[in-house]
Protein backbone atom coordinates (compact mmCIF):
# COMPACT_ATOMS: atom_id res chain seq x y z
CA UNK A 1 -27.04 11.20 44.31
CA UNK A 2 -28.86 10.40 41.16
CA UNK A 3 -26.78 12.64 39.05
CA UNK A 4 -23.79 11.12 40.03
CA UNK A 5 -24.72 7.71 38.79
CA UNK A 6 -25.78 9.04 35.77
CA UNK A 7 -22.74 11.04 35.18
CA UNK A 8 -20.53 7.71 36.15
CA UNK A 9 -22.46 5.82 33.85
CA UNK A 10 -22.14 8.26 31.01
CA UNK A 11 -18.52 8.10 31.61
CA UNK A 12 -17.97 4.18 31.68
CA UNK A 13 -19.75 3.98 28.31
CA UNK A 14 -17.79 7.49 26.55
CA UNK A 15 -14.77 5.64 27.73
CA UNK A 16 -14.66 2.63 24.99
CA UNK A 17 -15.86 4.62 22.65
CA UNK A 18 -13.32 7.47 22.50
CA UNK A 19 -10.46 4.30 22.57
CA UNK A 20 -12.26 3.10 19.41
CA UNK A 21 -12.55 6.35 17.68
CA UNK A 22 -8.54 6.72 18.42
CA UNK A 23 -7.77 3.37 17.00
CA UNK A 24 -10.50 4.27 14.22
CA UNK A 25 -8.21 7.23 13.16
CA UNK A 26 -4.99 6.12 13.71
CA UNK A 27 -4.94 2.89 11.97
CA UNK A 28 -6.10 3.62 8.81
CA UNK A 29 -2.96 5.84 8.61
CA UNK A 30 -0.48 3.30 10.09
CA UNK A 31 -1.80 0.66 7.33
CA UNK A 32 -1.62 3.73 4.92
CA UNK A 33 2.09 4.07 6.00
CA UNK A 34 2.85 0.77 5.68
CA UNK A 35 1.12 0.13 2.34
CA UNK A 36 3.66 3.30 1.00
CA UNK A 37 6.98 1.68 2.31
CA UNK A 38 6.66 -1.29 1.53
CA UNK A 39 5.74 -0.27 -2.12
CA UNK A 40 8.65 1.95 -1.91
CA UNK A 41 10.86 -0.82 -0.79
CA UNK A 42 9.80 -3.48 -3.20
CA UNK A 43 8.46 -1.65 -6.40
CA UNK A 44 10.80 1.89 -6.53
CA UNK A 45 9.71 3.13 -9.69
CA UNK A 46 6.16 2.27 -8.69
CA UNK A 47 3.75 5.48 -7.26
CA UNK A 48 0.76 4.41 -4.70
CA UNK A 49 -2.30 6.24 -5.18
CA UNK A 50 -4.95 5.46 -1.89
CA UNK A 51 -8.98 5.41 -3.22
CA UNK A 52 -10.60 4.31 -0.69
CA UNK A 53 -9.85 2.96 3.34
CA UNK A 54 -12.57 0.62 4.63
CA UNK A 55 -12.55 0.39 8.52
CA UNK A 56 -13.89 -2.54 10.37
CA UNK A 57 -14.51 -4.43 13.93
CA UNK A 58 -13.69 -1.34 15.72
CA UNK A 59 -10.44 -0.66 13.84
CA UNK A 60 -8.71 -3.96 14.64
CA UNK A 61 -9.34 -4.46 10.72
CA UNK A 62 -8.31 -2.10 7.95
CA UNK A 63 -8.51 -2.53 4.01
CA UNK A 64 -6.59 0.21 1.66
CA UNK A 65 -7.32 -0.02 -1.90
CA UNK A 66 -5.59 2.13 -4.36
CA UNK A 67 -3.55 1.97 -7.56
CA UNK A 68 -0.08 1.49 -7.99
CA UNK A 69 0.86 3.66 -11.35
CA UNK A 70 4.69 2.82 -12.95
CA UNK A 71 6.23 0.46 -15.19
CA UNK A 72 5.48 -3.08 -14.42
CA UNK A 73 8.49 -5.81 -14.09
CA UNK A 74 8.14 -7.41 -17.60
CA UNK A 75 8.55 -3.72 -18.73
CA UNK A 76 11.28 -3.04 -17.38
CA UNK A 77 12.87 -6.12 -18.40
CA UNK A 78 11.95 -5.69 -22.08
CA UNK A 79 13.81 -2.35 -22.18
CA UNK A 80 16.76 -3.00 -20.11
CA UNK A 81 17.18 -6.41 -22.53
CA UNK A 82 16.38 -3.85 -25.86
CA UNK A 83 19.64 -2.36 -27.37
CA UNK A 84 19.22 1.54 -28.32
CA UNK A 85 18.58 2.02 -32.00
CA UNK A 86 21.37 3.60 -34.16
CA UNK A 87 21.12 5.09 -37.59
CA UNK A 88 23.28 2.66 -40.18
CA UNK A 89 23.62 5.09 -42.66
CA UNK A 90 27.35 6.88 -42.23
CA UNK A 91 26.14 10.06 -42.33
CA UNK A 92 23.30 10.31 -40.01
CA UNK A 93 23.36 12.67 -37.03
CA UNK A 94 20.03 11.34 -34.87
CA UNK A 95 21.57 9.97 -31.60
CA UNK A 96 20.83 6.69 -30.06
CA UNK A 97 17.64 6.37 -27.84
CA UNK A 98 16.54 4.00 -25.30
CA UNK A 99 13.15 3.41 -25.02
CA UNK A 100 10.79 4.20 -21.86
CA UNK A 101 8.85 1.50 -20.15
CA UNK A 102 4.94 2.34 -20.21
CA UNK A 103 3.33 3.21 -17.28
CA UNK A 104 0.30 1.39 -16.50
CA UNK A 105 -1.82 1.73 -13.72
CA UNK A 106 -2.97 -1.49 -11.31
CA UNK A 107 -5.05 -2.47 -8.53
CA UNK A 108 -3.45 -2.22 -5.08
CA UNK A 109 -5.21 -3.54 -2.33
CA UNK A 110 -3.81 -4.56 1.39
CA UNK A 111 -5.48 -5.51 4.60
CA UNK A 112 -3.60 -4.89 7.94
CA UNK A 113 -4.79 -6.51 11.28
CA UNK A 114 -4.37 -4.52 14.09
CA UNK A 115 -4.18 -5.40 18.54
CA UNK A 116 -5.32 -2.40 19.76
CA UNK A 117 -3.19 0.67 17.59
CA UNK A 118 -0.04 -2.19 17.25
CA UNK A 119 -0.05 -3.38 13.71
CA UNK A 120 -0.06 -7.36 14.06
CA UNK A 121 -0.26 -8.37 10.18
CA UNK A 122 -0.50 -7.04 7.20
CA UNK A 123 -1.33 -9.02 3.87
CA UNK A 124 -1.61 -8.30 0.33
CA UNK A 125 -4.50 -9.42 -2.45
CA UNK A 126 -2.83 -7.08 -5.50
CA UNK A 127 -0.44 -6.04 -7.15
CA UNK A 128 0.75 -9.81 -7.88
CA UNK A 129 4.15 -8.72 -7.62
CA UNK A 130 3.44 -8.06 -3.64
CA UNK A 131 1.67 -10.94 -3.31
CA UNK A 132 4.36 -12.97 -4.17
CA UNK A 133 7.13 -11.03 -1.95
CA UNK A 134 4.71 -11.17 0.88
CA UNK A 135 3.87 -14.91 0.29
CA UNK A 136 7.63 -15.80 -0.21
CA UNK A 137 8.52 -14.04 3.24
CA UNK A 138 5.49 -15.70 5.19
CA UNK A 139 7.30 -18.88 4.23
CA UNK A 140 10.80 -18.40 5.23
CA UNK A 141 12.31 -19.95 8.14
């Protein structure tokens, strides 16, 4: 009768814990996801690159930090707005060229709050240009 009670009690505290280790596993990657599409969405010519995913209150709290390597928005303003240089002289062959925005890498970093493994909210601290979108959609009606 005594191993019966231990083996109940055993299984009433393994229970929690292999819930937590799913959510512990699964949201890191769903925030992951996230992080990737909306980057995609917003910043297309923009590449995340995850460093490091901090976990937190059993996985209802999940910070990705990374770098976001492309061409920033002044960029590729500046070289849409620049006109391809010609040769003036009438005899010279080199064609025109358009110049390439720089690449530059930047700090990305997101947190996502999670219920359980449903993704409740998801907030950005960099690149500014996220902030911004995220900020601006927060406050629509």
């Amino acid at each position: 009768m005594k191993k019966l009670s231990i083996a109940s009690f055993c299984c009433a505290l393994l229970a929690p814990l292999l819930i937590a280790g799913c959510s512990l596993y699964k949201n890191p990657n769903a925030c992951e996801a996230r992080m990737r599409e909306t980057v995609a969405r917003n910043l297309p010519n923009n590449e995340l690159s995850v460093s490091h995913v901090g976990v937190g209150i059993r996985g209802s709290r999940v910070v990705v930090e990374g770098t976001v390597e492309g061409p920033t928005a002044a960029a590729i303003a500046a070289t849409q707005a620049s006109a391809p240089i010609v040769a003036s002289a009438p005899g010279a062959t080199s064609p025109a060229v358009a110049a390439k925005p720089k690449k530059t890498k930047r700090p990305a970093a997101a947190e996502c709050l999670f219920d359980g493994e449903s993704l409740t909210s998801m907030r950005w601290f960099n690149p500014p240009e996220l902030t911004a979108s995220a900020a601006a959609a927060a406050s629509a009606p």
